[in-house]
PDB file of N, CA and C in Angstrom:
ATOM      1  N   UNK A   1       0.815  -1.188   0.000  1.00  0.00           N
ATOM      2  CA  UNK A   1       0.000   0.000   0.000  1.00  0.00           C
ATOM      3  C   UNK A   1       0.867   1.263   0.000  1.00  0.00           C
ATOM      4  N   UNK A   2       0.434   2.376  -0.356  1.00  0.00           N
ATOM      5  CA  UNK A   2       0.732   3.375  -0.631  1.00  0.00           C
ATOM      6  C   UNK A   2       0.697   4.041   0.316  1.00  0.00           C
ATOM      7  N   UNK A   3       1.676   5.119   1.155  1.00  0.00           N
ATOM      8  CA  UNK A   3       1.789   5.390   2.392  1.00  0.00           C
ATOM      9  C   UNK A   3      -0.049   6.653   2.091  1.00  0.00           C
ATOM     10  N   UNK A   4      -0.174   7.697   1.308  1.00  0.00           N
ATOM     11  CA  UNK A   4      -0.942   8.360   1.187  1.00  0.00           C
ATOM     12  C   UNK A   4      -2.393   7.671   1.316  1.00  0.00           C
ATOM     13  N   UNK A   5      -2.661   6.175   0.972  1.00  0.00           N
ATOM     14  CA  UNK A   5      -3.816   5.414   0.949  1.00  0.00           C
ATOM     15  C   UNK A   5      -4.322   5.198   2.669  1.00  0.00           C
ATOM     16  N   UNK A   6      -2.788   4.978   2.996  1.00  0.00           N
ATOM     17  CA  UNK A   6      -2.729   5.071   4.948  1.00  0.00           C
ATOM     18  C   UNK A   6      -3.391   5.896   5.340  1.00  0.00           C
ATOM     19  N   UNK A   7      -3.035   6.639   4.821  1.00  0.00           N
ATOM     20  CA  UNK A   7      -3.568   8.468   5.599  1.00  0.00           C
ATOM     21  C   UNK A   7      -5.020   8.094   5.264  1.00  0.00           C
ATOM     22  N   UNK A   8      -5.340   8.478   4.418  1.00  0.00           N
ATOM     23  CA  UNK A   8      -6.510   8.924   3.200  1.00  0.00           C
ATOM     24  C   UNK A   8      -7.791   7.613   4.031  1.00  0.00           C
ATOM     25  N   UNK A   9      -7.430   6.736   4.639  1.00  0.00           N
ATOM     26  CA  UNK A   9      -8.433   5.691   5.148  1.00  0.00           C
ATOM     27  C   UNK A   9      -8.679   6.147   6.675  1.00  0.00           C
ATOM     28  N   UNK A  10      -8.086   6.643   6.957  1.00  0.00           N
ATOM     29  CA  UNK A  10      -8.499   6.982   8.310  1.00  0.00           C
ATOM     30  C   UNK A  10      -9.564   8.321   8.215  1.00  0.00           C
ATOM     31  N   UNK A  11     -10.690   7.377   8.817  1.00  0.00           N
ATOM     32  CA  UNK A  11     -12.331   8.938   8.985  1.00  0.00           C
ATOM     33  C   UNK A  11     -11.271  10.182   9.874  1.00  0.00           C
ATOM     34  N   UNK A  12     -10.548  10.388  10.918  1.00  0.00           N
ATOM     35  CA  UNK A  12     -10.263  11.309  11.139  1.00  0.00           C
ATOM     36  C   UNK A  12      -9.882  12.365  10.092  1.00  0.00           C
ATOM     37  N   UNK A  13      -8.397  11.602  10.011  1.00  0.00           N
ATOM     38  CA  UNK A  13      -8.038  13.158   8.567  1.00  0.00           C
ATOM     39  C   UNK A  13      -8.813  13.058   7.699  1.00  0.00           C
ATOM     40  N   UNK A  14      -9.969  12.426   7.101  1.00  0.00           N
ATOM     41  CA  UNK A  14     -10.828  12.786   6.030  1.00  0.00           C
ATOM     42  C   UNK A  14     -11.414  13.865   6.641  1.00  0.00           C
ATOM     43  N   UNK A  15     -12.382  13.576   7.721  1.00  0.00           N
ATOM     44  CA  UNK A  15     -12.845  14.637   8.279  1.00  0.00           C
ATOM     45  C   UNK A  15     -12.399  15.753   8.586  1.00  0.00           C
ATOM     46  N   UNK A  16     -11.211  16.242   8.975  1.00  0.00           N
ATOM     47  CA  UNK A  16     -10.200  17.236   8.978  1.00  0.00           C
ATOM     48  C   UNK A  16     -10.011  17.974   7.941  1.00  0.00           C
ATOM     49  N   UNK A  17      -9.801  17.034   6.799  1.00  0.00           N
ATOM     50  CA  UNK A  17      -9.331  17.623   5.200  1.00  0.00           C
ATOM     51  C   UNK A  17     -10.893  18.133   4.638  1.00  0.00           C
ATOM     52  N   UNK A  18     -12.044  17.302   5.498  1.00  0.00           N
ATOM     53  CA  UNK A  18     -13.264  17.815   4.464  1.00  0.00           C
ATOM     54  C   UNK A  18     -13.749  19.386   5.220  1.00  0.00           C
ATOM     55  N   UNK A  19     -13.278  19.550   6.817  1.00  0.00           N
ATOM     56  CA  UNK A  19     -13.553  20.841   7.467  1.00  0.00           C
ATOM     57  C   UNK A  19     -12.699  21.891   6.635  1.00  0.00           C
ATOM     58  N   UNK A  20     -10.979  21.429   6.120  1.00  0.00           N
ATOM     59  CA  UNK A  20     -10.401  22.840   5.672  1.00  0.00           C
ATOM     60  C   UNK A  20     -11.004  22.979   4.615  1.00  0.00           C
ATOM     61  N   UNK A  21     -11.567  22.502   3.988  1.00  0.00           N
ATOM     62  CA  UNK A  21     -11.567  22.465   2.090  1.00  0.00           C
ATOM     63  C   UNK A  21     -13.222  23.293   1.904  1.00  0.00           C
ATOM     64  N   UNK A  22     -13.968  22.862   3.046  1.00  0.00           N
ATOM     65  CA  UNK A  22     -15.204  23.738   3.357  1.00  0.00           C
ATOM     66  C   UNK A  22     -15.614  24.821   3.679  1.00  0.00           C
ATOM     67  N   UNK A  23     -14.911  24.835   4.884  1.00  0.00           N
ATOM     68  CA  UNK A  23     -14.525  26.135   6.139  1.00  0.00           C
ATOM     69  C   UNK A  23     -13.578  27.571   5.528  1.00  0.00           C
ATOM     70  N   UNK A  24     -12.292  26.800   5.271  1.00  0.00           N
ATOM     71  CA  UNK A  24     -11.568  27.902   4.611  1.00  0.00           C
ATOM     72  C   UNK A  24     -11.400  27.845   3.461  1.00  0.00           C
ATOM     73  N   UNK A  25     -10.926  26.895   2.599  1.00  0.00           N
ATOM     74  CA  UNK A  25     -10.713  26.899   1.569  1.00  0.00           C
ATOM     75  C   UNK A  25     -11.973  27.422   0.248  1.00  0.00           C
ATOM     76  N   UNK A  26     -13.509  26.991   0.517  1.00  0.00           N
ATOM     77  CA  UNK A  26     -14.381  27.519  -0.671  1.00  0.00           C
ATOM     78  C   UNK A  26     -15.198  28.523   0.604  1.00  0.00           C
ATOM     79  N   UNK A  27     -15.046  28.415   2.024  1.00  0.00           N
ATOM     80  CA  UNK A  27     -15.545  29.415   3.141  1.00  0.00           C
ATOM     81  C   UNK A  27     -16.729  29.414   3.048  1.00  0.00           C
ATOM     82  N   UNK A  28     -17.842  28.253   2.805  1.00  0.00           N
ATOM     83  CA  UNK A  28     -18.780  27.929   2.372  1.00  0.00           C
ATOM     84  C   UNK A  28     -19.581  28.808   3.667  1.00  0.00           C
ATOM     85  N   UNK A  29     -21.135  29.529   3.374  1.00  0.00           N
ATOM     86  CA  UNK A  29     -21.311  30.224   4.311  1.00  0.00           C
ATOM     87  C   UNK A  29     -23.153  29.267   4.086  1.00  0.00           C
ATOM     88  N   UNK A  30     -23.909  29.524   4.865  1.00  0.00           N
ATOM     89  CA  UNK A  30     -25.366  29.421   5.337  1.00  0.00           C
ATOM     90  C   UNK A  30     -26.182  29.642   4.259  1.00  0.00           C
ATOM     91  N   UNK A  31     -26.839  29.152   3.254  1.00  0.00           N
ATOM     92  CA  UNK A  31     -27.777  28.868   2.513  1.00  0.00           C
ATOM     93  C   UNK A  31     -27.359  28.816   1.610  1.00  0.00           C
ATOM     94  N   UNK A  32     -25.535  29.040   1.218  1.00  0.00           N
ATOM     95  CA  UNK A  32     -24.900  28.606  -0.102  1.00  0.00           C
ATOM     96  C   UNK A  32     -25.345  27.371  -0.842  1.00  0.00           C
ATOM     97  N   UNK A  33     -24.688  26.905  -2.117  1.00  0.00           N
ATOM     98  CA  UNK A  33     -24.810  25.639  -2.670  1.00  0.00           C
ATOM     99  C   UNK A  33     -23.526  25.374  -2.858  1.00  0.00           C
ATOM    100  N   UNK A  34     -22.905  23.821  -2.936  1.00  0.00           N
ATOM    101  CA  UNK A  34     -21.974  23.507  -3.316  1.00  0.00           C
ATOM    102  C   UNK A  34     -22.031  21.830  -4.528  1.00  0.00           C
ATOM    103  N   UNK A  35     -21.293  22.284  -5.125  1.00  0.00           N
ATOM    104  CA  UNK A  35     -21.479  21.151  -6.304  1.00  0.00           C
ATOM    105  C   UNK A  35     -19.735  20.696  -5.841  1.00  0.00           C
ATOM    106  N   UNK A  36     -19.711  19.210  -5.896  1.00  0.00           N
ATOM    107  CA  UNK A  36     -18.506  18.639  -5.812  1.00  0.00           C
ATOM    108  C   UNK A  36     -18.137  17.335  -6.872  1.00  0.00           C
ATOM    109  N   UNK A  37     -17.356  17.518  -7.410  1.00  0.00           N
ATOM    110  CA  UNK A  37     -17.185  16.512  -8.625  1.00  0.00           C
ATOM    111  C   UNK A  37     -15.435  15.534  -8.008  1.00  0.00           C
ATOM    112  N   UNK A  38     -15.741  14.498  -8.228  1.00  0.00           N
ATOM    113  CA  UNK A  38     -15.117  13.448  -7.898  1.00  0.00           C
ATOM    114  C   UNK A  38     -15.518  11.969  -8.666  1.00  0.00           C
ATOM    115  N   UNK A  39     -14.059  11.405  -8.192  1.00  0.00           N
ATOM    116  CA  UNK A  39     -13.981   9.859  -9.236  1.00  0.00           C
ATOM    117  C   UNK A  39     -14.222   9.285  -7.831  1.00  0.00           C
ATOM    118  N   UNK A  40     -14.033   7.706  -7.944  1.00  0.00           N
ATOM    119  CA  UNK A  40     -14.593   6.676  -6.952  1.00  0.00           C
ATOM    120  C   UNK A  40     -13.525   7.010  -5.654  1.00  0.00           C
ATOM    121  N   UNK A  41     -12.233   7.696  -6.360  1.00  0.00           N
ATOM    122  CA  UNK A  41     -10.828   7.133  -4.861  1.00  0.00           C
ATOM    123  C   UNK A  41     -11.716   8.556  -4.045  1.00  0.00           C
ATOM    124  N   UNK A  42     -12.276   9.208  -4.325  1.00  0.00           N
ATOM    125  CA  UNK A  42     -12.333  10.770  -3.713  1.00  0.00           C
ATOM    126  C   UNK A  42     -13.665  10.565  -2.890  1.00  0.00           C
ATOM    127  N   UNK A  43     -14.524   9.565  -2.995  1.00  0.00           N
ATOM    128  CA  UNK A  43     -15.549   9.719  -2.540  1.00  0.00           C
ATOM    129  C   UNK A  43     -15.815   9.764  -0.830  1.00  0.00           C
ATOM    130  N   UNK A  44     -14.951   8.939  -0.446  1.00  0.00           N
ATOM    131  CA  UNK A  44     -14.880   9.365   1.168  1.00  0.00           C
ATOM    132  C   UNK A  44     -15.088  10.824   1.538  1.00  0.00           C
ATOM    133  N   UNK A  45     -13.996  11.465   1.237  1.00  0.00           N
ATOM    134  CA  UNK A  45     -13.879  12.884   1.270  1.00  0.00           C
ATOM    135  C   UNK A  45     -15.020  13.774   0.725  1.00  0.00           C
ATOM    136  N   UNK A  46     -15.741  13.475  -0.419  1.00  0.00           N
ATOM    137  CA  UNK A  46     -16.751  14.068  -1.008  1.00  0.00           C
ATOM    138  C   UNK A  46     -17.903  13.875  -0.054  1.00  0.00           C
ATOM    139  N   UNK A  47     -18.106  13.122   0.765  1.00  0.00           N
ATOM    140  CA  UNK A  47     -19.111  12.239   1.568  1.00  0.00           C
ATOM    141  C   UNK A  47     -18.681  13.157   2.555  1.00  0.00           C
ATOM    142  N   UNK A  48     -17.708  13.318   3.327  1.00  0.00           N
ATOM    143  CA  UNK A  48     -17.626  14.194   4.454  1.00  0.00           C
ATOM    144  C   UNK A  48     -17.720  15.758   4.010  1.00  0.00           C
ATOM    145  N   UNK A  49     -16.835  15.988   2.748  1.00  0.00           N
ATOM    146  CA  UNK A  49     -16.872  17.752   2.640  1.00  0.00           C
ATOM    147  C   UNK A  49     -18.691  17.920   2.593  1.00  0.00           C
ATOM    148  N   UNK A  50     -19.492  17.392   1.908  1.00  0.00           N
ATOM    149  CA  UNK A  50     -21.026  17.155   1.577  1.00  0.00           C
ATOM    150  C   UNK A  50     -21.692  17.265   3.371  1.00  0.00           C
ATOM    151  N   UNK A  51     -20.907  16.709   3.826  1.00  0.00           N
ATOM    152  CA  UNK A  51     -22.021  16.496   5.512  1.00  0.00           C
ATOM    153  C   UNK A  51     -21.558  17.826   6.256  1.00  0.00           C
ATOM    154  N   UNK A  52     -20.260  17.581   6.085  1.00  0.00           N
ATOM    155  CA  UNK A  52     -19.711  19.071   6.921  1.00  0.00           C
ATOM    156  C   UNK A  52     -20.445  20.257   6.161  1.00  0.00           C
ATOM    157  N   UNK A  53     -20.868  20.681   4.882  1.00  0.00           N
ATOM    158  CA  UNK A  53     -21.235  21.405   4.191  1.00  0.00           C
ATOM    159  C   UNK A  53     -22.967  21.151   4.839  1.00  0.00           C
ATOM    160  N   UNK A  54     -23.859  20.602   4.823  1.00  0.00           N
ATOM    161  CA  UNK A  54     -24.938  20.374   5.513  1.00  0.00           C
ATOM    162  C   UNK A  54     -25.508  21.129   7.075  1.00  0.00           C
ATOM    163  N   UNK A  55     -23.977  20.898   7.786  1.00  0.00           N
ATOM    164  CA  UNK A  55     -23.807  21.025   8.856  1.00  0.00           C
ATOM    165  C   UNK A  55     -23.797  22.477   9.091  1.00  0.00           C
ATOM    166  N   UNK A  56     -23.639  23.148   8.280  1.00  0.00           N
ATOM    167  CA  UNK A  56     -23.054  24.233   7.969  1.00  0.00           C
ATOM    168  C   UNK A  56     -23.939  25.197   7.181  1.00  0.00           C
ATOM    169  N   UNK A  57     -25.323  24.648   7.088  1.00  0.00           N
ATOM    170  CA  UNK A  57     -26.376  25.233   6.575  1.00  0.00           C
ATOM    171  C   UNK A  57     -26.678  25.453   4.996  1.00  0.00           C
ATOM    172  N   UNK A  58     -25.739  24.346   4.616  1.00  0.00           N
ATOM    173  CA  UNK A  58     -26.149  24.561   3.239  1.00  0.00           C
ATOM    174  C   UNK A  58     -27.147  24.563   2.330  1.00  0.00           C
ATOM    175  N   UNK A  59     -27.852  25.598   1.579  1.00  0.00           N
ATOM    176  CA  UNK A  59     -28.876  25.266   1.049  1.00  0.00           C
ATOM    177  C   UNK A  59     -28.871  23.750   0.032  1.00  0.00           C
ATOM    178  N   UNK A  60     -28.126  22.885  -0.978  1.00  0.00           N
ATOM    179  CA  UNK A  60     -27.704  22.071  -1.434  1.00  0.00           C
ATOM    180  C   UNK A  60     -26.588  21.528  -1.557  1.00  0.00           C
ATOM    181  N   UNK A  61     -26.320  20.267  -1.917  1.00  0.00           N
ATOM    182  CA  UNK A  61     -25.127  19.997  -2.092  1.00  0.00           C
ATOM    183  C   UNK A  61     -25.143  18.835  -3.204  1.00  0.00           C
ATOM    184  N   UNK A  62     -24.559  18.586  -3.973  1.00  0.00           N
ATOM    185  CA  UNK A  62     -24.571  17.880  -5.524  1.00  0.00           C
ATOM    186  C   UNK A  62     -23.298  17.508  -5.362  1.00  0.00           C
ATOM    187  N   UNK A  63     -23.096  16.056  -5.363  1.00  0.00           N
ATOM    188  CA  UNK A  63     -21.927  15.494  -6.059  1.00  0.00           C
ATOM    189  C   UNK A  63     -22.210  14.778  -7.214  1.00  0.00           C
ATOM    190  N   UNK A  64     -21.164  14.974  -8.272  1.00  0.00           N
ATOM    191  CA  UNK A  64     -20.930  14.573  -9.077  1.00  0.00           C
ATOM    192  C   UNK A  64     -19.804  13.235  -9.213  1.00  0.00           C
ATOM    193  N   UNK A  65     -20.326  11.735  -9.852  1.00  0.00           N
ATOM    194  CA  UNK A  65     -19.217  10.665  -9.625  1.00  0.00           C
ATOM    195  C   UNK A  65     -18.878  10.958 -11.321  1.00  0.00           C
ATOM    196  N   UNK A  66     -17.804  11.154 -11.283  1.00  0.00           N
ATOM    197  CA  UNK A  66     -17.026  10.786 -12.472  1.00  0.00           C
ATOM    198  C   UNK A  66     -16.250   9.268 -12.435  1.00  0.00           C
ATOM    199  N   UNK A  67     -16.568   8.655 -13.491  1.00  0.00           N
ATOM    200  CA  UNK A  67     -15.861   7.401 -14.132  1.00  0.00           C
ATOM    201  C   UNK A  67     -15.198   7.180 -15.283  1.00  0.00           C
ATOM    202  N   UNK A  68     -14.088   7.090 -15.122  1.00  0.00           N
ATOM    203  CA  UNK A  68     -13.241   6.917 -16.361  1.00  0.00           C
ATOM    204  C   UNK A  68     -13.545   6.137 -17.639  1.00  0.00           C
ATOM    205  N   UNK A  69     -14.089   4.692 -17.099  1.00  0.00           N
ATOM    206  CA  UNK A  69     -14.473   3.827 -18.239  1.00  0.00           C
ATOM    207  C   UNK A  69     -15.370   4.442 -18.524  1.00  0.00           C
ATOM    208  N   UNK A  70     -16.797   4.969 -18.199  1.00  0.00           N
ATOM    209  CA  UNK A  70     -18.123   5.987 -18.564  1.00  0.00           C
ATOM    210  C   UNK A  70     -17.407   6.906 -19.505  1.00  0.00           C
ATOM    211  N   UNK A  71     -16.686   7.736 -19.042  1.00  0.00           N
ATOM    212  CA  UNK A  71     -16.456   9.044 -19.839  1.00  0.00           C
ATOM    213  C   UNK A  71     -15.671   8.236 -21.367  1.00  0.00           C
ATOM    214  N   UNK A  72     -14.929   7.246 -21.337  1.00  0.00           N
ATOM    215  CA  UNK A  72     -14.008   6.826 -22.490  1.00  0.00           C
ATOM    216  C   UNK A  72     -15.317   6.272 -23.338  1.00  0.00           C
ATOM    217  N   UNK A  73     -16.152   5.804 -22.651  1.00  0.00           N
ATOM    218  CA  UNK A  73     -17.191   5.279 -23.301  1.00  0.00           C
ATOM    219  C   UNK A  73     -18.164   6.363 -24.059  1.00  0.00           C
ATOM    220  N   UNK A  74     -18.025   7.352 -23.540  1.00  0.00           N
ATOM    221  CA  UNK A  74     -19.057   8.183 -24.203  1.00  0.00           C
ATOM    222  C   UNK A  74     -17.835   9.112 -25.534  1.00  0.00           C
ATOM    223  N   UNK A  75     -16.714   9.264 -24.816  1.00  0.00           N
ATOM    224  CA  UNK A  75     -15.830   9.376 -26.332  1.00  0.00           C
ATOM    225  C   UNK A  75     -15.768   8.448 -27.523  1.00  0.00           C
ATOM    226  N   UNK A  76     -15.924   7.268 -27.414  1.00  0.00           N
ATOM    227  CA  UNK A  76     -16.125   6.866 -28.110  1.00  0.00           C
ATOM    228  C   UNK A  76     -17.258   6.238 -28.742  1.00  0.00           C
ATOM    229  N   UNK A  77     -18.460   6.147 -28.336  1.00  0.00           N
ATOM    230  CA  UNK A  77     -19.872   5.933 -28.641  1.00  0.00           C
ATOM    231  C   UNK A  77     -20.752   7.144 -28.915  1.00  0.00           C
ATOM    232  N   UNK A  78     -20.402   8.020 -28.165  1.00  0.00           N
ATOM    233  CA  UNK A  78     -21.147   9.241 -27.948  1.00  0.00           C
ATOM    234  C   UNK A  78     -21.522   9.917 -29.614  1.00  0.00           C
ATOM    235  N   UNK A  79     -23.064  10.363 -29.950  1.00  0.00           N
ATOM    236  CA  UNK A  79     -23.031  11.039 -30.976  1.00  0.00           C
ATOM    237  C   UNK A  79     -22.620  12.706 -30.800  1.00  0.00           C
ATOM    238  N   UNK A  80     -22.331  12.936 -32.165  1.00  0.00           N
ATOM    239  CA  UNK A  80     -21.713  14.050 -31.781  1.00  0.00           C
ATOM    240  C   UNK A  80     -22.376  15.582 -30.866  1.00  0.00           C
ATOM    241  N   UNK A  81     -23.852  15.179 -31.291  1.00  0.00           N
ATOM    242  CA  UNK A  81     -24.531  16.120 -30.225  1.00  0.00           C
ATOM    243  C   UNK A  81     -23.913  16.433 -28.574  1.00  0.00           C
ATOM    244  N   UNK A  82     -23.583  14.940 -28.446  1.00  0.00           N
ATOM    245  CA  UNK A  82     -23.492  14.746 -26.792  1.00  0.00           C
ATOM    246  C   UNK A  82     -22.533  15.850 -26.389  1.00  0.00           C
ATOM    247  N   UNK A  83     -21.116  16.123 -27.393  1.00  0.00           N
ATOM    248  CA  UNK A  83     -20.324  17.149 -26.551  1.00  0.00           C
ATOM    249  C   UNK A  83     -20.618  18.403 -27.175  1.00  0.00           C
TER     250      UNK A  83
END
């Protein structure tokens, strides 16, 4: 394993990393919205920045899952309308 996967599994520092990224970093305030886009490794974190953001009076919150095989799939199937 990957020393960063170490970190990254423990609910504490997720929770930690999802308070700065909320709090200070987008300073999300009381009836804001926040849209969060993420692939599958990010979703922990998306799951906490989303609750802490709740917590915090958010009017909504939207995550977005991005998937790699999905998106390659729609490059290459996709009619051209789609993009």
């Amino acid at each position: 394993m990957i020393r960063g996967e170490i970190i990254m599994n423990d609910p504490k520092i997720i929770e930690k990393y999802a308070r700065l990224a909320v709090e200070s970093g987008i300073n999300l305030r009381e009836r804001e919205g926040l849209l969060i886009s993420t692939t599958i490794y990010g979703l922990d974190l998306a799951r906490a920045a989303a609750s802490r953001a709740w917590s915090l009076g958010a009017k909504y919150v939207e995550v977005f899952l991005n998937d790699d095989a999905l998106t390659l799939a729609r490059y290459k199937h996709g009619a051209d309308y789609v993009f």
